[in-house]
Protein backbone atom coordinates (compact mmCIF):
# COMPACT_ATOMS: atom_id res chain seq x y z
CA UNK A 1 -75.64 132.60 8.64
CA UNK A 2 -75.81 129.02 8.32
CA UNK A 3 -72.77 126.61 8.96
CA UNK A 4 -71.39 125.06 6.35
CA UNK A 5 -72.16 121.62 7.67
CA UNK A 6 -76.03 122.42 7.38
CA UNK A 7 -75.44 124.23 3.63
CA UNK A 8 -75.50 121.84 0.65
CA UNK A 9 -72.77 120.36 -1.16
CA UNK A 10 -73.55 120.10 -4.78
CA UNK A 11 -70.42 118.92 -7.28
CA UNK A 12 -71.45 119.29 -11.09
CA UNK A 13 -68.70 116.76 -13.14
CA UNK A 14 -68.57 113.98 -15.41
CA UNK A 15 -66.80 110.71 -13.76
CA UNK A 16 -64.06 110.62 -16.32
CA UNK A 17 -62.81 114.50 -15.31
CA UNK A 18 -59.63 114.15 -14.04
CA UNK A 19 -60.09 117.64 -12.22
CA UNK A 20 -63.24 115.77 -11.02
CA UNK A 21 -61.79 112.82 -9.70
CA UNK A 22 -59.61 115.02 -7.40
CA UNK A 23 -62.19 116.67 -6.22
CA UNK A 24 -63.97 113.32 -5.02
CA UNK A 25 -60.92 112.01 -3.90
CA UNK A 26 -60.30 115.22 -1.43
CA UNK A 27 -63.95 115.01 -0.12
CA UNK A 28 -63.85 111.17 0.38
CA UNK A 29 -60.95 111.31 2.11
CA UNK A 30 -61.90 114.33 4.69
CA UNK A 31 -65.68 112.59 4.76
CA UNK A 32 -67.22 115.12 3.23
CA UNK A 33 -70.50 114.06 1.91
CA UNK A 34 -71.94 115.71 -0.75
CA UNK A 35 -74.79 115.69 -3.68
CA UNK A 36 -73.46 115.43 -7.24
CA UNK A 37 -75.68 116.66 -10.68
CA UNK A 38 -73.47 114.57 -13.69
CA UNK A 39 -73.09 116.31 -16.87
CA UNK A 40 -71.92 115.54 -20.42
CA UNK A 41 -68.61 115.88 -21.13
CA UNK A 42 -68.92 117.83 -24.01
CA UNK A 43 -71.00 121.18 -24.31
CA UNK A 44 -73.76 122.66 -23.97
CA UNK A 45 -74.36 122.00 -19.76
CA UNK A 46 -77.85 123.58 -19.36
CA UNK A 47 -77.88 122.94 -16.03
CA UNK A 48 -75.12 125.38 -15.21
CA UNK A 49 -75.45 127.73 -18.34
CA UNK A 50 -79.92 128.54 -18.14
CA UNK A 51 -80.34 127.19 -14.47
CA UNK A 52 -77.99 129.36 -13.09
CA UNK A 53 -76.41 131.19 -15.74
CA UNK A 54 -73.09 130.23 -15.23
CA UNK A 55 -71.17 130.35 -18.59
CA UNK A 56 -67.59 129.31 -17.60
CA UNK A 57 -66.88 125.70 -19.55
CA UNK A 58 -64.58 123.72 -17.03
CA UNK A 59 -65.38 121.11 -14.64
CA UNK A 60 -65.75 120.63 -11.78
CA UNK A 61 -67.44 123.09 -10.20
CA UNK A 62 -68.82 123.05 -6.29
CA UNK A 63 -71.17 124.66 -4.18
CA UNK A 64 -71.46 124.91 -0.82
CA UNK A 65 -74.94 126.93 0.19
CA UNK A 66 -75.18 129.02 -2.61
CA UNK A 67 -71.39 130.09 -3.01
CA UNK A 68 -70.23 128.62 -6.50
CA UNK A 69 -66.39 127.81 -6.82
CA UNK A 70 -65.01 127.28 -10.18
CA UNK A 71 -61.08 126.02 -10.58
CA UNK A 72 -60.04 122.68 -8.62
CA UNK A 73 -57.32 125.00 -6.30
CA UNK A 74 -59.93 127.65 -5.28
CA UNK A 75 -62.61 124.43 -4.48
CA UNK A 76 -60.22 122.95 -1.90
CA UNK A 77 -58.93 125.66 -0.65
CA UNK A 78 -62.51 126.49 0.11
CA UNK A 79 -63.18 123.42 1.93
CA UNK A 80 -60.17 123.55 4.08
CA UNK A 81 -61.37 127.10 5.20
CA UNK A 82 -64.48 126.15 5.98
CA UNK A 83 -64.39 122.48 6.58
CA UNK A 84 -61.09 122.27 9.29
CA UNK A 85 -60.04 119.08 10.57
CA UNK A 86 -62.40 117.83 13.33
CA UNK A 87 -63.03 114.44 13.91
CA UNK A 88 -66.33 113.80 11.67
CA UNK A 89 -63.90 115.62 8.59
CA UNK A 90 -60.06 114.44 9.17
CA UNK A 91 -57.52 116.60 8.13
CA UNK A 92 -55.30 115.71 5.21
CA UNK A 93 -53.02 118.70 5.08
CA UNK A 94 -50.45 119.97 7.35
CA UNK A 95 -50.60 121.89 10.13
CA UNK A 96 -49.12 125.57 10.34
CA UNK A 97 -46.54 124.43 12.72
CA UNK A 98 -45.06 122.17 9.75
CA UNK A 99 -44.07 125.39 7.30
CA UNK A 100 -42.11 122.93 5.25
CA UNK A 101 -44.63 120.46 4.22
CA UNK A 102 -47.49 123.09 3.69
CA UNK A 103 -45.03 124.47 1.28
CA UNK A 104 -44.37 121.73 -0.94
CA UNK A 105 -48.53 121.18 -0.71
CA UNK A 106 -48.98 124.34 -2.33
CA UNK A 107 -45.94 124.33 -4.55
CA UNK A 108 -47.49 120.61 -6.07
CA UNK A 109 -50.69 122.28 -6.89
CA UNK A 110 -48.71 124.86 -8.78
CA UNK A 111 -47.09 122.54 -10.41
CA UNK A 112 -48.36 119.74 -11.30
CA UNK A 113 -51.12 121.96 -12.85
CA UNK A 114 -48.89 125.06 -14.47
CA UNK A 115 -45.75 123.16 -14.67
CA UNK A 116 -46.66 120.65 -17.42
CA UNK A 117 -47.53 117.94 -15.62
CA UNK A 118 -51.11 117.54 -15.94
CA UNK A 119 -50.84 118.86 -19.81
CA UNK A 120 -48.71 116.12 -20.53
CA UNK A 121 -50.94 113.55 -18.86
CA UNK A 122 -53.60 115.08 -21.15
CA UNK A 123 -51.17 114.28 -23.79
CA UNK A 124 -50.97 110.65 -23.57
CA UNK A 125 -54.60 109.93 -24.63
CA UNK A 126 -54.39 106.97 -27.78
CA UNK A 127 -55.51 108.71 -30.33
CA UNK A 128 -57.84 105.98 -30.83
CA UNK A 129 -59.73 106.97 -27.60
CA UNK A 130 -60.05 110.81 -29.43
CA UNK A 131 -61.27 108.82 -32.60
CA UNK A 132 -63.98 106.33 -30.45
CA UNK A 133 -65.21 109.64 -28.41
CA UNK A 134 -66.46 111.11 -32.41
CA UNK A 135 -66.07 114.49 -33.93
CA UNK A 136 -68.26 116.21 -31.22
CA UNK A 137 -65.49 115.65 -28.44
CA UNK A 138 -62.04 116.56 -30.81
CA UNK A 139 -64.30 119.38 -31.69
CA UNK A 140 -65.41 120.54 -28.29
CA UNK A 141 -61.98 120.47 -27.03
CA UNK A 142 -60.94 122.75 -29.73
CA UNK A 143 -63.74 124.89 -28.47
CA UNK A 144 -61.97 124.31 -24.49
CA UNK A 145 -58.23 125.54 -26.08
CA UNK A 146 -59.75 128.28 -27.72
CA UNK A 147 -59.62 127.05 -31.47
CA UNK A 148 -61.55 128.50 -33.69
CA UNK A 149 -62.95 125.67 -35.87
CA UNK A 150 -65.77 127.24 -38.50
CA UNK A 151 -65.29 125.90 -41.59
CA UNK A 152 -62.26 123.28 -40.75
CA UNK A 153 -62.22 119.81 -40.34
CA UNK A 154 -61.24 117.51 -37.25
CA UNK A 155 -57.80 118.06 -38.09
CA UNK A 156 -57.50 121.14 -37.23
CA UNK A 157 -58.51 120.12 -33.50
CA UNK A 158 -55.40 120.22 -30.96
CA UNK A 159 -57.00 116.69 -29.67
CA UNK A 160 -57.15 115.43 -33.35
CA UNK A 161 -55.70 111.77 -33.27
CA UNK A 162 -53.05 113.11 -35.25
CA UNK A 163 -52.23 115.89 -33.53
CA UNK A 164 -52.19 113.65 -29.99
CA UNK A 165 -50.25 111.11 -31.92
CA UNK A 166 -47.37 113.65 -32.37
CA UNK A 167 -47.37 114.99 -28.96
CA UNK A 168 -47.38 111.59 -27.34
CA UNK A 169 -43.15 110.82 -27.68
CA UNK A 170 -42.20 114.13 -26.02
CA UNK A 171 -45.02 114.29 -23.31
CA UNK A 172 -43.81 110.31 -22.35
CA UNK A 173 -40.51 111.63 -21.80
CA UNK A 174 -41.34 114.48 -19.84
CA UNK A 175 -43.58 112.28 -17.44
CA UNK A 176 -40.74 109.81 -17.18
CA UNK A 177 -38.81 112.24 -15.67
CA UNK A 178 -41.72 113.03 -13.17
CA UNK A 179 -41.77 109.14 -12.67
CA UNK A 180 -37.82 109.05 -12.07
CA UNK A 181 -37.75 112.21 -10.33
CA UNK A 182 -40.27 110.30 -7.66
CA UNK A 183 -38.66 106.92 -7.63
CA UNK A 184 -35.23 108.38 -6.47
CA UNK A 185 -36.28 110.82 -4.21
CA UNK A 186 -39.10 110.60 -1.41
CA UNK A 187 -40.17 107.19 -2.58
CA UNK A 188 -36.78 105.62 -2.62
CA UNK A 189 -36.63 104.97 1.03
CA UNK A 190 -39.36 103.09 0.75
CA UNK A 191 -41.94 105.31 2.44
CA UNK A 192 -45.49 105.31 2.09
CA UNK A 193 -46.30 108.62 1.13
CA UNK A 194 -44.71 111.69 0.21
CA UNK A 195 -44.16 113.23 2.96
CA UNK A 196 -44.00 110.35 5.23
CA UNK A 197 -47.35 111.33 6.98
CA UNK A 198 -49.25 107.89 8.26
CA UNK A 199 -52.26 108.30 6.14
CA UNK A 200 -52.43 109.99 2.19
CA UNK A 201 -51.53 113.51 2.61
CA UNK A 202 -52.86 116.48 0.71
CA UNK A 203 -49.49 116.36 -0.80
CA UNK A 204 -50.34 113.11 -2.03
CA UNK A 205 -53.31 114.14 -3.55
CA UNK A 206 -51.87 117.36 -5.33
CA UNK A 207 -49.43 115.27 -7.03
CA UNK A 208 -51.26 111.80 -8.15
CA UNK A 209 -54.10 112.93 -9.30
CA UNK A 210 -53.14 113.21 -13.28
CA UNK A 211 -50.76 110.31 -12.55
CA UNK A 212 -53.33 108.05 -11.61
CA UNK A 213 -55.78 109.20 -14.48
CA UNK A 214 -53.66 108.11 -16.89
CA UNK A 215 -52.70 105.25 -15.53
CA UNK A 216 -56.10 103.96 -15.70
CA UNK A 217 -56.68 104.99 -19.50
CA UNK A 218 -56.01 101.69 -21.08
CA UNK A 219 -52.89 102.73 -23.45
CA UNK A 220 -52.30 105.69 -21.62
CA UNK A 221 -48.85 105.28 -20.85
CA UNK A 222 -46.19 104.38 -23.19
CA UNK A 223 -45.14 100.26 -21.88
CA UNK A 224 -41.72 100.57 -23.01
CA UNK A 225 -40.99 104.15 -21.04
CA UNK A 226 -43.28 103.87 -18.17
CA UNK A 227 -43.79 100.87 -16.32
CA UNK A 228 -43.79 98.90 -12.78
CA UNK A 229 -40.43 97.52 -13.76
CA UNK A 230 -38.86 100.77 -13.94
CA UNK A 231 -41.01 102.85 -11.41
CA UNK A 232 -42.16 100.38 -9.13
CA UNK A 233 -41.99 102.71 -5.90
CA UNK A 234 -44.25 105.26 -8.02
CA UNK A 235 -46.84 102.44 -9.24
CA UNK A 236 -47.41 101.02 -5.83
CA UNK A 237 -47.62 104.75 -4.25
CA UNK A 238 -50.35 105.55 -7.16
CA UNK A 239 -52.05 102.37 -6.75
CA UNK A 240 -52.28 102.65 -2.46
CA UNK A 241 -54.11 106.10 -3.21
CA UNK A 242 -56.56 104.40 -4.94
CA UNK A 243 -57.01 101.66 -2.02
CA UNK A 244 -56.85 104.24 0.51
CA UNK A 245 -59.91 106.93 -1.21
CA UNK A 246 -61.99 103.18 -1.90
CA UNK A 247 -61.70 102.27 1.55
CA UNK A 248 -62.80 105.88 2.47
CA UNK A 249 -65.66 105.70 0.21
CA UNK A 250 -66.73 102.92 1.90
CA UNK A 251 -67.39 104.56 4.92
CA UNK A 252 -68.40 107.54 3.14
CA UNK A 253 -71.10 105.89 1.20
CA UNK A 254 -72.18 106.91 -2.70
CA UNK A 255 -73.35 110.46 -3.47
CA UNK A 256 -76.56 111.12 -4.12
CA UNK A 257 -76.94 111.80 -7.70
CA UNK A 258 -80.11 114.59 -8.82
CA UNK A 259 -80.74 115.89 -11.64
CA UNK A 260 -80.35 119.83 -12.39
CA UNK A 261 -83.72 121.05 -11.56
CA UNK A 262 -83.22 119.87 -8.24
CA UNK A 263 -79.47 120.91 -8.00
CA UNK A 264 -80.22 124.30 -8.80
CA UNK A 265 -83.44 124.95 -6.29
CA UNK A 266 -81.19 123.32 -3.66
CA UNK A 267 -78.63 126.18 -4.17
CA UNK A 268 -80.69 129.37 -4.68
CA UNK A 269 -83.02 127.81 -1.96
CA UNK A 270 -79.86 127.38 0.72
CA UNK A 271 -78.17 130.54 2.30
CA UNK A 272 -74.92 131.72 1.44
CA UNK A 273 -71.83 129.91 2.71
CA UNK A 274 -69.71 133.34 3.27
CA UNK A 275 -70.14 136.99 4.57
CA UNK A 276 -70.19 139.37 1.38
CA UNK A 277 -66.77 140.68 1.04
CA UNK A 278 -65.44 144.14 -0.58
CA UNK A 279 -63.67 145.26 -3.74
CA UNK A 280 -60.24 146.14 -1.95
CA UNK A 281 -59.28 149.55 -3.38
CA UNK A 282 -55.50 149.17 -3.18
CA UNK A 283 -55.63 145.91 -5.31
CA UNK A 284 -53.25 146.38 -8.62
CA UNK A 285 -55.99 145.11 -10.76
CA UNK A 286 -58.61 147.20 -8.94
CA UNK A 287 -57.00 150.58 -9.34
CA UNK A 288 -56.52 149.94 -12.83
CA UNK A 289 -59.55 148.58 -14.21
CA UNK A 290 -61.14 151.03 -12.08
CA UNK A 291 -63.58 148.23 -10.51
CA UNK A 292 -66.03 149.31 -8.18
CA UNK A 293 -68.52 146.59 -6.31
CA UNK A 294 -71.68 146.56 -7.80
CA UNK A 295 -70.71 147.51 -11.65
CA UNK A 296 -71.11 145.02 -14.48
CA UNK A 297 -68.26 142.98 -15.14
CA UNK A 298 -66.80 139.85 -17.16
CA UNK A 299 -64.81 137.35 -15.93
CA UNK A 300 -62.70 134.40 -17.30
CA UNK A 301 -60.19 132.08 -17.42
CA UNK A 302 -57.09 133.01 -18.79
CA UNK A 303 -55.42 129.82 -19.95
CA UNK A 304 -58.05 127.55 -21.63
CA UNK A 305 -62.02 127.73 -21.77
CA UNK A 306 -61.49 131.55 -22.04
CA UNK A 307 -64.02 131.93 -24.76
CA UNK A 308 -66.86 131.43 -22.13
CA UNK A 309 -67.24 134.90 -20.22
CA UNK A 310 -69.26 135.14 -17.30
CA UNK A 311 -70.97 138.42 -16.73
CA UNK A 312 -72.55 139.73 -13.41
CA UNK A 313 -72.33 142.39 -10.49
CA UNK A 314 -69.01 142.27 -9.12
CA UNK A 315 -69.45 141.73 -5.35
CA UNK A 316 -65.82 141.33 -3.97
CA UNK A 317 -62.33 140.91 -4.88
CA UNK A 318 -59.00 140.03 -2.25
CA UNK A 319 -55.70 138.67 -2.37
CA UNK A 320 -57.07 135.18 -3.19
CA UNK A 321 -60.68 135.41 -5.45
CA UNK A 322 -62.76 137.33 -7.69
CA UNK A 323 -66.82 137.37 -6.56
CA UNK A 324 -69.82 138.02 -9.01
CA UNK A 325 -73.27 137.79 -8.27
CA UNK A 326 -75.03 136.43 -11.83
CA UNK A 327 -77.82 133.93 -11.93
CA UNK A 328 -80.03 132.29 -14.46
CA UNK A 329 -83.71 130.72 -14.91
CA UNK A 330 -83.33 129.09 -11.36
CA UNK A 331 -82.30 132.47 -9.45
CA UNK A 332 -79.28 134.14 -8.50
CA UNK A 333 -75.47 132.68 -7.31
CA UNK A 334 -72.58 134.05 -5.91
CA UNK A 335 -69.71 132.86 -8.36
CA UNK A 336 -65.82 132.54 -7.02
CA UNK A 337 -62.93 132.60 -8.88
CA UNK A 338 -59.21 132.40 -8.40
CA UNK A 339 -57.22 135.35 -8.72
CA UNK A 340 -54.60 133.03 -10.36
CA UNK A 341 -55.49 132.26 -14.03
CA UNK A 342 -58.48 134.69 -14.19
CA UNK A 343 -59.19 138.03 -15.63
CA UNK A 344 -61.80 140.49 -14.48
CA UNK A 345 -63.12 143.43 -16.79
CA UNK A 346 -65.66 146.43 -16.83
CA UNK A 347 -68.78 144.66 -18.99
CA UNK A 348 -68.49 147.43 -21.54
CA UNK A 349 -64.61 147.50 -21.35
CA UNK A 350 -62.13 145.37 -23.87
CA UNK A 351 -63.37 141.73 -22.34
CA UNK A 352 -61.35 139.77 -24.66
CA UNK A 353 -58.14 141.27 -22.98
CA UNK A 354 -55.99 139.33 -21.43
């Protein structure tokens, strides 16, 4: 089997993701390079869905060889496992012999993800950005949150401008409180980043990344409840990120940017990035569903974009992933998924279960 250095990076996104933009971010700054295939921001993405038959909704997703990870935790998680620190790819995240700080690394990208922080990001958007992006985006998003909208009007969207107008007081007060929370804690003695590492730490990263989207939406955040004057510790943290990936990306270089043809016959054409792992029979999940390897299954997520099933032979599942084997017009993909926030069912079982 291959390394991974001679397999293929390939990240499908749109620039404006924010689950996108920490993606980049984490591969600029470890000097990772990698080939990127840009898609719409809306639905349908043929390139994923008849190339490789890949029906889950969310971006990013990356592959390395022709291993497919889906969800933004699983993708890094990835590429510290199989891209450790060495001197052409610098580490960012802490080494086992500092317990404390690889905690609070993984305990950000629970939380800033599960714990509100991101969604209320999400909830700042002017709702004259959702009215310039037209009917086809409020409506998508429905689509994402699992709205049904047949037969109803914008309105009814969750990213309506009226319905982001009404969430926008109550999701700028929770994010000031992320904002003060920062200011009077690890920034306050005047550090530069989180964890006082020398360089941006994966820390860093698991924590600014919504932060800093927003902060470049023009509007975004409130002026009168978030602002330099009153978080300037936390606006000069978010804004030495930004130097510190643009500096990287210098020496980095641009991606290459192809088109999906060409994205998908680099993938089937490239070896697999990871030995073929087993259903583990003692798994809860296992033992109930009954999963075997090799049976049809479905698989999705479970909090939003859960109306887009993927189904395929199910080659593995562990402590940490789910593994199909499905494929489209281009050929066939190994597909990963995170245990956390995804569901697994027989094909012919109750798939809309959650």
């Amino acid at each position: 089997m291959a390394g991974p250095s001679d397999l293929p990076i390939v990240l499908y996104h749109y620039v404006h993701s924010p689950y996108a933009q920490r993606i980049v971010a984490y591969l600029t700054l470890r000097q990772i390079p990698y080939t990127q295939c840009l898609q719409p921001n809306v639905l349908p993405r043929p390139d994923l869905k008849e190339k490789l038959g890949i029906a889950y909704r969310r971006i990013p997703l990356l592959s390395i060889g022709r291993d497919v990870y889906a969800d933004t935790r699983l993708i890094i998680a990835k590429l510290e496992h199989l891209y450790p620190a060495s001197a052409a790819h610098p580490g960012i995240s802490s080494p086992a012999s500092n317990p404390e700080h690889r905690l609070m690394e993984a305990l950000l990208s629970r939380v800033v993800t599960d714990g509100g922080v991101f969604m209320r990001s999400a909830q700042l958007l002017p709702p004259q950005l959702l009215l310039d992006r037209g009917s086809q985006f409020i409506r998508d998003r429905a689509d994402l949150m699992g709205v049904d909208m047949s037969g109803k009007g914008d309105e009814a969207s969750p990213f309506s401008a009226g319905s982001m107008a009404s969430k926008r007081p109550e999701a700028a007060a929770e994010l000031q409180q992320v904002f003060e929370l920062l200011e009077t804690t690890v920034l306050a003695d005047g550090r530069d980043w989180l964890l006082g590492t020398r360089g941006p730490a994966l820390a860093d990263l698991e924590m600014v990344w919504p932060l800093k989207w927003t902060y470049r939406i023009p509007g975004g955040f409130p002026a009168d409840a978030i602002n330099k004057d009153l978080f300037p510790k936390v606006f000069a943290w978010i804004e030495r990120f930004e130097r510190a990936v643009e500096e990287k990306r210098a020496q980095l270089g641009d991606p290459k940017t192809v088109k999906g043809d060409e994205a998908a016959t680099r993938i089937v054409g490239a070896p697999y990035a990871e030995e073929e792992g087993e259903v583990v029979a003692a798994d809860p999940v296992v033992a109930a569903e009954g999963l075997e390897k090799g049976e049809s299954v479905k698989l999705w997520p479970t909090d939003w974009g859960f109306l887009h099933k993927d189904s395929g032979r199910l080659v593995s599942v562990d402590k940490s992933e789910f593994v199909i084997e499905t494929g489209g017009m281009a050929g066939s993909i190994r597909l990963h998924a995170p245990r956390h926030g995804f569901k697994v069912s027989k094909a012919g079982g109750d798939a809309a279960r959650l």
